[in-house]
Structure formats: structure tokens, C-alpha cells
Protein backbone atom coordinates (compact mmCIF):
# COMPACT_ATOMS: atom_id res chain seq x y z
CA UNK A 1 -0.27 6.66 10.14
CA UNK A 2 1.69 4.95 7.17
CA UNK A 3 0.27 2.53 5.19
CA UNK A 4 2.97 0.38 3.95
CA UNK A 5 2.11 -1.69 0.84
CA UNK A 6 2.43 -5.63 -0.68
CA UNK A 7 5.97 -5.17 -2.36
CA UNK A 8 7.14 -3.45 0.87
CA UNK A 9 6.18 -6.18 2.89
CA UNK A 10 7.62 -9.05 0.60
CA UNK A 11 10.67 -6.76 0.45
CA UNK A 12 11.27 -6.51 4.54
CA UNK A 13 10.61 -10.91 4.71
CA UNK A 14 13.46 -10.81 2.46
CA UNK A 15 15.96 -8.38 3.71
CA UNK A 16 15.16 -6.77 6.98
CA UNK A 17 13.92 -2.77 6.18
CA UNK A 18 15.05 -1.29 9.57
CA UNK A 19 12.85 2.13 8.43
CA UNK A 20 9.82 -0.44 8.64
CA UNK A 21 10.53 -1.99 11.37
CA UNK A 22 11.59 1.27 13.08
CA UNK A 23 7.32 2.51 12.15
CA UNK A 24 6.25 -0.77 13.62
CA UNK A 25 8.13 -0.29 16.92
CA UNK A 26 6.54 3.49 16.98
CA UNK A 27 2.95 1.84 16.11
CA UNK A 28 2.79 3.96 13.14
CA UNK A 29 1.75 1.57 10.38
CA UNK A 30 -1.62 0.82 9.10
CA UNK A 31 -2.81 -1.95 6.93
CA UNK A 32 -5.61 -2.45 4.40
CA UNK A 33 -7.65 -5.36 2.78
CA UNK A 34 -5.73 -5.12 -0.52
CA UNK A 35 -2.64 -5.30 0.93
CA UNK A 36 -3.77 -8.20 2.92
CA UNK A 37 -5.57 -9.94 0.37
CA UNK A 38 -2.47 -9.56 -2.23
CA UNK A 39 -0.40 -11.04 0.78
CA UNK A 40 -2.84 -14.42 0.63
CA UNK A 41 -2.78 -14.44 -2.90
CA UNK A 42 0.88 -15.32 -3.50
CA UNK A 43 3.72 -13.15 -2.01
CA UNK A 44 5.50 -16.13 -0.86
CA UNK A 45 5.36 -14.76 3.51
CA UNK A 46 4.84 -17.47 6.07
CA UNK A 47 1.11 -17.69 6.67
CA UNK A 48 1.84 -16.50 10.60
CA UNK A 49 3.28 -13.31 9.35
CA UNK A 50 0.15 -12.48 7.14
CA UNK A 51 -2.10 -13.56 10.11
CA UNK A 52 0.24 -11.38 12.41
CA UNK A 53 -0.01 -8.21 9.70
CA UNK A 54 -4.13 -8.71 9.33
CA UNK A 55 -3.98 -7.73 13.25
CA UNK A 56 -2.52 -4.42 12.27
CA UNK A 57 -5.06 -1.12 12.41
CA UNK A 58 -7.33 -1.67 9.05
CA UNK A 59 -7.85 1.53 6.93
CA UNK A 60 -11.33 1.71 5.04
CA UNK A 61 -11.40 -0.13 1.82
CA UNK A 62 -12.45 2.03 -1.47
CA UNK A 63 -15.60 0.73 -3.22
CA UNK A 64 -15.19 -0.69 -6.89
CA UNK A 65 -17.05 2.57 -8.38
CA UNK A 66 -14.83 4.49 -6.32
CA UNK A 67 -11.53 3.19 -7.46
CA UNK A 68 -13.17 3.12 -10.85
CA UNK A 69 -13.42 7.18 -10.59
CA UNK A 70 -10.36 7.51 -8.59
CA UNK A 71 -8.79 6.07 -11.79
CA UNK A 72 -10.06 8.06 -14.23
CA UNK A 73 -9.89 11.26 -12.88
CA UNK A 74 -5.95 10.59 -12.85
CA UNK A 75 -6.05 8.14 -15.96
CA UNK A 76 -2.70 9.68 -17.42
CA UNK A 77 -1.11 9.52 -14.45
CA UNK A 78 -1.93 5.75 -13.58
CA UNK A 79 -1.86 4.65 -17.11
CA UNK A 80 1.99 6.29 -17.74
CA UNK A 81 3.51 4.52 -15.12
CA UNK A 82 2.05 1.21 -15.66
CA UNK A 83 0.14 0.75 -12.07
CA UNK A 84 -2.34 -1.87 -11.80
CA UNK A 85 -5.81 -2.48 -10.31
CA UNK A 86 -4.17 -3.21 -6.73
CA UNK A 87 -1.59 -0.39 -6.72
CA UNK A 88 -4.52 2.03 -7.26
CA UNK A 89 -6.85 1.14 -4.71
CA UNK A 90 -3.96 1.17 -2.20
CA UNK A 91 -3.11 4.61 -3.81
CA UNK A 92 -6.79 5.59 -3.03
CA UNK A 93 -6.75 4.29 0.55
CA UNK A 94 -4.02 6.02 1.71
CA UNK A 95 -5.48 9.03 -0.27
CA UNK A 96 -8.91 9.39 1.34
CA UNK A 97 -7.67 8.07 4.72
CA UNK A 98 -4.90 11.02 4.75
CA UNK A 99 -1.89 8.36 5.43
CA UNK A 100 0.93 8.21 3.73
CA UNK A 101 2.50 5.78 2.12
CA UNK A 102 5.47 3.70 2.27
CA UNK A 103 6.37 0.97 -0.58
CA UNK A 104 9.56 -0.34 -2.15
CA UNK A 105 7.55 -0.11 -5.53
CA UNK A 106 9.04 2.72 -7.92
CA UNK A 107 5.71 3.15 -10.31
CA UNK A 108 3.26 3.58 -7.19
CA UNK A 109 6.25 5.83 -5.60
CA UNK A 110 6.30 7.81 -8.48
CA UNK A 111 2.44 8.23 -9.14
CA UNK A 112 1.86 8.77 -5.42
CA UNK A 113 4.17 12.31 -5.76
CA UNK A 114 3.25 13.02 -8.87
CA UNK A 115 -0.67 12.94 -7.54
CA UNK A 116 0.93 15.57 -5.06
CA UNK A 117 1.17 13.51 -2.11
CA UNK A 118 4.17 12.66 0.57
CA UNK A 119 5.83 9.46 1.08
CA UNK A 120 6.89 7.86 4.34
């Protein structure tokens, strides 16, 4: 289960990621409201590809007061390498639904190991 996040997504529309689309072909990737939502919001993909990605497997979304926690119990962490509000709920999905991650983003790469975790 890999949950693969905004900036890899706007990433593969732009170049073809053959690792991605190698974890789609094995039905190994996972979505999540953020990630969809962020998608919607302005990433610039053809609406049919963000309808196409919202049929994906959806993990759990983290409450507010969750992320809110999340964040603070790893508030150096988040706050050295710049993440925002996005980044760290898809940081806590992945977390709590034991996936891991895959993104083309080097802050959320680097807080995901540093919060001891392996990427995809």
C-alpha cells in the first residue's frame, strides 16, 4: 500500500514516472482526501485524471485535532523543513494507516525518514 502524494502526481502528468506507473499496474497505490482535494484546488491535471485518481482505494482522513497533535508532537521536525498544513496530514495518513509513502517532494521526503519511517 503506497500512498503517493500531490507533487508526485503533478510530477508523473508532466514527465511519465515509470516507478509510479509500475505501483499502479501492481495495484499498490492508495489515495487520500488531501491529496485529492489539493488535486481540485489547482495542480493544473485534466479534470478526468483527478476523477480517474478519486476512484483509487481511499485511506482514512486524520481529524483537524489530530493533525493538530500529530504536529506538535514532531513540531521541530515539521517546522525545520518548512512542511505545510497539507504535507502533514498526508504525513499522518500514511503514518496511522501503516503505508508508505511515495512523493517527488524533498521536505516531506526528508521529514517522513527523519520521523523514522520508509519511503516507497
Amino acid at each position: 500500500m503506497i500512498l503517493v502524494d500531490t507533487n508526485a502526481w503533478v510530477s508523473h502528468a508532466r514527465a511519465k514516472d515509470t516507478r509510479l506507473a509500475a505501483m499502479l499496474e501492481q495495484n499498490r497505490v492508495v489515495t487520500a482526501d488531501v491529496v485529492l482535494g489539493e488535486l481540485m484546488l489547482g495542480s493544473g491535471l485534466p479534470p478526468a485524471l483527478v476523477r480517474d485518481l478519486a476512484l483509487l482505494p481511499r485511506l482514512p482522513s486524520p481529524s483537524a485535532a489530530q493533525t493538530r497533535a500529530y504536529i506538535e508532537r514532531y513540531r521541530r521536525t515539521f517546522r525545520a523543513f518548512g512542511v505545510g498544513w497539507a504535507d502533514a496530514q498526508i504525513i499522518l495518513t500514511a503514518a496511522d494507516s501503516g503505508a508508505l509513502l511515495y512523493s517527488s517532494d524533498g521536505a516531506v521526503r526528508t521529514v517522513w525518514r527523519r520521523l523514522g519511517f520508509r519511503l516507497a
